[in-house]
C-alpha atoms as a PDB file:
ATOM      1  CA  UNK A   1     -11.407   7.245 -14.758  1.00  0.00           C
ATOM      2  CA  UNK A   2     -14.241   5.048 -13.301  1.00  0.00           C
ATOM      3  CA  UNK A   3     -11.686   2.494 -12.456  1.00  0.00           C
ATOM      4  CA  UNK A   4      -8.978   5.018 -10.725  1.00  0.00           C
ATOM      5  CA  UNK A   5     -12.220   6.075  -8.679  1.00  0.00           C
ATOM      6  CA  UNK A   6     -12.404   2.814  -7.541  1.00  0.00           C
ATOM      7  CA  UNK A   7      -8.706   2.093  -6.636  1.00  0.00           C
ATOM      8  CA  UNK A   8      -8.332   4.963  -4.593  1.00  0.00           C
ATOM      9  CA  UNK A   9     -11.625   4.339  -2.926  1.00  0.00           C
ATOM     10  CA  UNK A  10     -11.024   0.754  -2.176  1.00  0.00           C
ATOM     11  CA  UNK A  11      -7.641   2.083  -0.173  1.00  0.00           C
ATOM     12  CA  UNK A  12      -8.482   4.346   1.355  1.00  0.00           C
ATOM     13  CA  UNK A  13     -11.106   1.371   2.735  1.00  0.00           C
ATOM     14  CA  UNK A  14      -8.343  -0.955   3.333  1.00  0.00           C
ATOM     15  CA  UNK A  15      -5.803   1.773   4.594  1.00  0.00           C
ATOM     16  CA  UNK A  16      -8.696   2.739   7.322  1.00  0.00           C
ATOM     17  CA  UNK A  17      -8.695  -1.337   8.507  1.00  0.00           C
ATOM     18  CA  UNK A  18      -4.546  -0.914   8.300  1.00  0.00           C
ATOM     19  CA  UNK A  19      -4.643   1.970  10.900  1.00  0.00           C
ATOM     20  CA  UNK A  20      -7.253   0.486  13.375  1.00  0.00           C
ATOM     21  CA  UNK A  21      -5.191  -2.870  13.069  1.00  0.00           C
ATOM     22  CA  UNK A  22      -1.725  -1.026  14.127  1.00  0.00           C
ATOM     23  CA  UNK A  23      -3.382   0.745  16.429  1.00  0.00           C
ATOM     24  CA  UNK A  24      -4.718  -3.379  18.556  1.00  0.00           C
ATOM     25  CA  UNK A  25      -2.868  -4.806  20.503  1.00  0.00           C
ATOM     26  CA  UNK A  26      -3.890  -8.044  18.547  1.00  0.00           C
ATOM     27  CA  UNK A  27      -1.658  -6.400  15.806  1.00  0.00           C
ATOM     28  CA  UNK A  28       1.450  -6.972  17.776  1.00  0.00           C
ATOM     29  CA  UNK A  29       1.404 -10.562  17.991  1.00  0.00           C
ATOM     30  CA  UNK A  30       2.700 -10.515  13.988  1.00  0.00           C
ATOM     31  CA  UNK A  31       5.139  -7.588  14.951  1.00  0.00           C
ATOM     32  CA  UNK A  32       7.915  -9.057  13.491  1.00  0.00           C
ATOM     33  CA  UNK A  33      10.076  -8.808  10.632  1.00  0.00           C
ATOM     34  CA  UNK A  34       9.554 -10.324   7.241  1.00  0.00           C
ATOM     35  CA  UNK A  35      13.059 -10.703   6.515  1.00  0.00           C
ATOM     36  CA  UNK A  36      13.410 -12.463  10.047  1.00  0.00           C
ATOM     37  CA  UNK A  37      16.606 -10.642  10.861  1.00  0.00           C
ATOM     38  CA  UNK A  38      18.539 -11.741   7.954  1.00  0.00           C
ATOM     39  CA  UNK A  39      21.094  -9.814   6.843  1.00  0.00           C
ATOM     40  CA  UNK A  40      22.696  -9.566   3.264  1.00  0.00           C
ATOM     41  CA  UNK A  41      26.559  -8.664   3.373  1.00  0.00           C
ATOM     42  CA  UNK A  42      26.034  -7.768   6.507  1.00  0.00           C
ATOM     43  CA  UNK A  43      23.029  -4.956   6.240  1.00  0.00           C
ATOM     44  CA  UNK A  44      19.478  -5.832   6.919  1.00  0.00           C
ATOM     45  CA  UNK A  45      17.526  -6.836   4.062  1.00  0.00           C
ATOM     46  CA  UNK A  46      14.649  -4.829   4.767  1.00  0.00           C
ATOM     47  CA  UNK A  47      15.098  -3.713   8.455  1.00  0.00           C
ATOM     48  CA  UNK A  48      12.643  -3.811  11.745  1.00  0.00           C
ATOM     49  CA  UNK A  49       9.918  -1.906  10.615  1.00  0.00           C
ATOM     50  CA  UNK A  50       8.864  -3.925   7.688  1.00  0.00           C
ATOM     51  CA  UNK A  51       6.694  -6.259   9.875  1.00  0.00           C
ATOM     52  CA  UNK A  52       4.243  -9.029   8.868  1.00  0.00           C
ATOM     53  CA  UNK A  53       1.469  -7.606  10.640  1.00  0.00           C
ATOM     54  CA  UNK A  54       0.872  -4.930   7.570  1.00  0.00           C
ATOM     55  CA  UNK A  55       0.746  -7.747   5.321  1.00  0.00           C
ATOM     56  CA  UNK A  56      -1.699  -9.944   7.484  1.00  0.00           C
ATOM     57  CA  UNK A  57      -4.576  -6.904   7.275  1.00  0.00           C
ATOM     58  CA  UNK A  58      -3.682  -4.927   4.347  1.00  0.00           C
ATOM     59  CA  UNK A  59      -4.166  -8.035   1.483  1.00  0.00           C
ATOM     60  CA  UNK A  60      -7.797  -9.093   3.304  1.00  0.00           C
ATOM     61  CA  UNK A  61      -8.880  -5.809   3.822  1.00  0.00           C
ATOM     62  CA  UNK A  62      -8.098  -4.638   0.275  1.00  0.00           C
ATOM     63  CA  UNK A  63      -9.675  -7.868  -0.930  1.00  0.00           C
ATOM     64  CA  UNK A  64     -12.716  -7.230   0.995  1.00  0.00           C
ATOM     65  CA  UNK A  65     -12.481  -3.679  -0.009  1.00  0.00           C
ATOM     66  CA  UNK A  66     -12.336  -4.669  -3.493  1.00  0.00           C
ATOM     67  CA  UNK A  67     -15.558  -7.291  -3.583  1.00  0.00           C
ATOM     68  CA  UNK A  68     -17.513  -4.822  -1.587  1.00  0.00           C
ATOM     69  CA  UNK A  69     -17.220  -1.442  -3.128  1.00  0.00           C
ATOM     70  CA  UNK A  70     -18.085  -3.229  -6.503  1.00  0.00           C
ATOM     71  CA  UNK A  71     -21.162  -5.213  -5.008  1.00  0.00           C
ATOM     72  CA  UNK A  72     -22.196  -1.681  -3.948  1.00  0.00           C
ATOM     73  CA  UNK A  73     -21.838   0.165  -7.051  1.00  0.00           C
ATOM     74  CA  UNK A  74     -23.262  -2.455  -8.790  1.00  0.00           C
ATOM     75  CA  UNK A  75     -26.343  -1.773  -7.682  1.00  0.00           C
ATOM     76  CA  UNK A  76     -26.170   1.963  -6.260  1.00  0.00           C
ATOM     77  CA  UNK A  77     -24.609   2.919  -9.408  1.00  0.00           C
ATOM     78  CA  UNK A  78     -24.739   0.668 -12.501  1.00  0.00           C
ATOM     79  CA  UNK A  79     -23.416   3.291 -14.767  1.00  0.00           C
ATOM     80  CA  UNK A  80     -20.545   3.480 -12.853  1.00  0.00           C
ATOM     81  CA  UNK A  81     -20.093   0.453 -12.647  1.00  0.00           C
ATOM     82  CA  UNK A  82     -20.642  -0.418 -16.309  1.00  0.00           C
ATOM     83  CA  UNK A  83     -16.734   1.151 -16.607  1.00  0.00           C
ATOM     84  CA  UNK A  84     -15.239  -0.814 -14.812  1.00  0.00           C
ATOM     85  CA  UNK A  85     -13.537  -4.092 -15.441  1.00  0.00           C
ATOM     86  CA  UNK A  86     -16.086  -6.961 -16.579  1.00  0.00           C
ATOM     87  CA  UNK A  87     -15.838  -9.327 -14.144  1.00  0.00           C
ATOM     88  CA  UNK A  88     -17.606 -11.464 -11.401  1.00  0.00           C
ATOM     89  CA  UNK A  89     -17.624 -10.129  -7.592  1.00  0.00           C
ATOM     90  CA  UNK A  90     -15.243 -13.069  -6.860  1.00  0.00           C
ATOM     91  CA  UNK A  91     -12.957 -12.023  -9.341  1.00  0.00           C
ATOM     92  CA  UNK A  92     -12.843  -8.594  -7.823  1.00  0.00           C
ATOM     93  CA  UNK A  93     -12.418 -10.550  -4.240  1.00  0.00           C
ATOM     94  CA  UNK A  94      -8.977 -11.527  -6.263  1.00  0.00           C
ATOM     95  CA  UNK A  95      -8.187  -8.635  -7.494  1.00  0.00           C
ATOM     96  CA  UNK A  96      -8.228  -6.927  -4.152  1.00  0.00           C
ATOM     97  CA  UNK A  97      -5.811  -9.748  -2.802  1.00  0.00           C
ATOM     98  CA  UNK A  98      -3.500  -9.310  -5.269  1.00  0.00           C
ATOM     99  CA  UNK A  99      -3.205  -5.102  -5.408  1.00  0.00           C
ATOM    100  CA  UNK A 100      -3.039  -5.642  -1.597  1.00  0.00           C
ATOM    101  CA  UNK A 101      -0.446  -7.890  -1.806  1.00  0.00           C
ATOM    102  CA  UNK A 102       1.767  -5.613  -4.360  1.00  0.00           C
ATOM    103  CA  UNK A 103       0.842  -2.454  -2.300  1.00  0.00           C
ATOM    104  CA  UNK A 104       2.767  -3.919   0.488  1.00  0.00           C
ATOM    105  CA  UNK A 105       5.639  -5.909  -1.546  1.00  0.00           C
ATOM    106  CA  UNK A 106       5.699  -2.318  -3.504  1.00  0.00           C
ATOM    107  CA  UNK A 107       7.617  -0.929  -0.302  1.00  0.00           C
ATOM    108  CA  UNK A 108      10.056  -3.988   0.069  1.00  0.00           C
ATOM    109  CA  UNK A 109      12.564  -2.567  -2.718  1.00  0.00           C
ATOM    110  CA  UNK A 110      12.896   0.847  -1.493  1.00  0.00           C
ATOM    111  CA  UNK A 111      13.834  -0.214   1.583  1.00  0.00           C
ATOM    112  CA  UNK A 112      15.972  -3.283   0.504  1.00  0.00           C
ATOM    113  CA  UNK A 113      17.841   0.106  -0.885  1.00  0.00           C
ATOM    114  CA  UNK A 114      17.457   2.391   1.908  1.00  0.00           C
ATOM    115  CA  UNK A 115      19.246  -0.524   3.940  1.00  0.00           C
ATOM    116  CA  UNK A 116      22.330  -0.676   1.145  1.00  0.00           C
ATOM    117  CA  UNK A 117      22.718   2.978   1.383  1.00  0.00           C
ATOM    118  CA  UNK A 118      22.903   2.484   5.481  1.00  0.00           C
ATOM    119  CA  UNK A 119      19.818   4.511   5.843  1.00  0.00           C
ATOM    120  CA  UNK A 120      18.041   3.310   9.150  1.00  0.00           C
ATOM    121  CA  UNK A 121      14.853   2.349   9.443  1.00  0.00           C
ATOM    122  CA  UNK A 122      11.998   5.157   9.581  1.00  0.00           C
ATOM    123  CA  UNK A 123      14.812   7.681   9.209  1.00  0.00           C
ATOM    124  CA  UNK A 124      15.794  10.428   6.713  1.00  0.00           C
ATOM    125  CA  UNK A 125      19.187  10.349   4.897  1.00  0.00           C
ATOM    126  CA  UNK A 126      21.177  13.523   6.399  1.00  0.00           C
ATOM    127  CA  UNK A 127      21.732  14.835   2.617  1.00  0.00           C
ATOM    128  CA  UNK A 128      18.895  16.720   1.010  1.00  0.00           C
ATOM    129  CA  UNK A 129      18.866  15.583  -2.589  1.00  0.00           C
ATOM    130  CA  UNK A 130      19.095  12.266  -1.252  1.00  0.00           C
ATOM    131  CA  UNK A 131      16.390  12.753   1.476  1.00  0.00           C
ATOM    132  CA  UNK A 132      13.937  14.150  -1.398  1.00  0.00           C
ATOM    133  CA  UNK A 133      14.096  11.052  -3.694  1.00  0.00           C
ATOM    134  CA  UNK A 134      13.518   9.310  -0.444  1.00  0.00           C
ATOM    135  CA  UNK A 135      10.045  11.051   0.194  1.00  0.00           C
ATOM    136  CA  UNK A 136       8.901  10.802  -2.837  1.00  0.00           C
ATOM    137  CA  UNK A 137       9.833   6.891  -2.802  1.00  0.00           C
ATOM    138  CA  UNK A 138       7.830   6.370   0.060  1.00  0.00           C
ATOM    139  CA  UNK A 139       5.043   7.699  -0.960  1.00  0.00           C
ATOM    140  CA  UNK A 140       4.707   6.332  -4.458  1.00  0.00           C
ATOM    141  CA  UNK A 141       6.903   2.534  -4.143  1.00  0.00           C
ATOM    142  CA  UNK A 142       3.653   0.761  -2.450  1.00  0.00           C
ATOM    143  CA  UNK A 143       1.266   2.429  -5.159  1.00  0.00           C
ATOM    144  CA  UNK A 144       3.782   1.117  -7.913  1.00  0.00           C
ATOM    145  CA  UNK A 145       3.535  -1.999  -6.695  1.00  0.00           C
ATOM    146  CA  UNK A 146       0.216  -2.267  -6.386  1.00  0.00           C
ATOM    147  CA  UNK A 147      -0.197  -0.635  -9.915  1.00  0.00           C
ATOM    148  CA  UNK A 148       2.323  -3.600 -11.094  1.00  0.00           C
ATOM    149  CA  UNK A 149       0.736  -6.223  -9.699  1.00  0.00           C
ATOM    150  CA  UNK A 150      -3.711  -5.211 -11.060  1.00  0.00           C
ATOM    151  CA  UNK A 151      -1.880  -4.597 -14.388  1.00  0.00           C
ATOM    152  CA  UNK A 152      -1.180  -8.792 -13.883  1.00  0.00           C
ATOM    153  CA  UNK A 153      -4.462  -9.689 -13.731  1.00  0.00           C
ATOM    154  CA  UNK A 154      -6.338  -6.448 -15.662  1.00  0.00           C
ATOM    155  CA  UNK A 155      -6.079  -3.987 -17.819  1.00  0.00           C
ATOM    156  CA  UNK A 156      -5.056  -0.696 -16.305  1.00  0.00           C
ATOM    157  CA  UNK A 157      -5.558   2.064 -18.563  1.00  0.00           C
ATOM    158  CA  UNK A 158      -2.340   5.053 -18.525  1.00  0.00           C
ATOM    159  CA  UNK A 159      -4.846   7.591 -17.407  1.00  0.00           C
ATOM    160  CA  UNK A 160      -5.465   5.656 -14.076  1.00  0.00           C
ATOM    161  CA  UNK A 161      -1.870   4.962 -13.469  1.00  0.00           C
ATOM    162  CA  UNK A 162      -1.530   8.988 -13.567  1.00  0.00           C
ATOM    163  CA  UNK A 163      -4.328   9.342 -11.377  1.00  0.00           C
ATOM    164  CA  UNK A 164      -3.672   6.775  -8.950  1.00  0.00           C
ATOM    165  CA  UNK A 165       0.002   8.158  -8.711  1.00  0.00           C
ATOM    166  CA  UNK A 166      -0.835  11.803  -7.957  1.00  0.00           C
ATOM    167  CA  UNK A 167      -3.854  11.431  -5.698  1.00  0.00           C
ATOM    168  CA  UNK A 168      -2.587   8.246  -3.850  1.00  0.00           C
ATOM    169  CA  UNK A 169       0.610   9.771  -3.124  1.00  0.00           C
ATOM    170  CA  UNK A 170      -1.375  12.649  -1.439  1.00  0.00           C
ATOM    171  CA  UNK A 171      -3.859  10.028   0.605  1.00  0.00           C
ATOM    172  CA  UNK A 172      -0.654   8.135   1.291  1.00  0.00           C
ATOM    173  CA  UNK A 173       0.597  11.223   3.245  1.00  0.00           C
ATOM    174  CA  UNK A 174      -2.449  11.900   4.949  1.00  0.00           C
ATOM    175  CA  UNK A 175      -2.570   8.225   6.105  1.00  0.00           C
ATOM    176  CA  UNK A 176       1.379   8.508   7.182  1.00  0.00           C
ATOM    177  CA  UNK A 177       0.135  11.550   9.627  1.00  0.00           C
ATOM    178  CA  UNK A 178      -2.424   9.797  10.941  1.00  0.00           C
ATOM    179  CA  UNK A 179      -0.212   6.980  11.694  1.00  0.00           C
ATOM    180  CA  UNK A 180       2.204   9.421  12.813  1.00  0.00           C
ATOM    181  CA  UNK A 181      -0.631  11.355  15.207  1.00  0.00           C
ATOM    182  CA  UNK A 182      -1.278   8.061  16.674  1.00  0.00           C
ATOM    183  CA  UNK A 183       2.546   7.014  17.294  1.00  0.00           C
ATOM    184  CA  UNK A 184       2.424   4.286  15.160  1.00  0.00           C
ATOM    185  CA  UNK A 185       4.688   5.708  12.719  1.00  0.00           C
ATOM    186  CA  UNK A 186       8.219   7.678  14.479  1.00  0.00           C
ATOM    187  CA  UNK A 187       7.907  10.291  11.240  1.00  0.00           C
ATOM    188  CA  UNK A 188       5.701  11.904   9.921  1.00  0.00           C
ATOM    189  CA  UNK A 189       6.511  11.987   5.729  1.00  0.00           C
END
């Protein structure tokens, strides 16, 4: 549990950088998108809103996130720490990279999807079985991915998965609001 603890922590660390770095106007100069335009059969690969500038904070942030949350605990709270993964702070530096990294690739197939099924950008789809799968998608595909991608480099126990899953999707949300509040996002969920 110790380590689930310290993934959600971590992001919501990172995810706090993510929403201060939409919100600059230094953010903008990487507001374009990843798949450059490119189309696949003529559809968008991933579509305008899957910009770089989420990838250029959320993989340091999470890394920083990462090495300092475990310096801290190492020495606030050594039993705590004492359950989590044996490894060196600059080994935690990397992990942090890397479940940034597959937070933000987790999104790229759901959309890659979203754009087969001609599903615009930021949108619902108009039918409501359809639009369900959709929200829960969006709220777990980035947690997936970064579950995918630790579970590379360290063991991640079933227990955290579960944990990670159900309470990230829930701090996802919140952070989608906030995003939303702030008219960074054009929908809410």
């Amino acid at each position: 549990m110790a380590c689930a603890v310290f993934i959600v922590v971590a992001f919501i660390l990172s995810g706090a950088a993510h929403v201060l770095w939409l919100r600059s106007a230094a953010s903008m100069r990487f507001s374009f998108p990843i798949d450059c335009g490119l189309s696949l059969r003529g559809k968008r690969i991933f579509g305008d809103h899957k910009m770089s500038r989420g990838f250029v904070v959320i993989v340091p942030a999470t890394g920083a996130a990462f090495l300092m949350l475990y310096v801290f605990v190492r020495t606030a709270a050594p039993a705590f720490a004492a359950q989590l993964w044996s490894a060196a702070p600059w080994q935690y530096a990397a992990f942090g990279l890397w479940a940034g990294f597959g937070f933000m690739a987790g999104e790229l197939p759901n959309s890659f999807v979203k754009r087969r099924l001609e599903i615009p950008p930021g949108r619902l789809p108009a039918h409501p079985s359809v639009r369900w799968v959709c929200l829960v998608a969006d709220r777990v595909d980035s947690i997936l991915g970064m579950l995918g991608a630790l579970s590379v480099v360290v063991s991640v126990p079933t227990l955290t998965w579960i944990y990670v899953i159900l309470v990230g999707a829930g701090i996802h949300w919140t952070f989608s609001v906030v995003l939303f509040a702030l008219g960074v996002k054009e929908r809410m969920a």
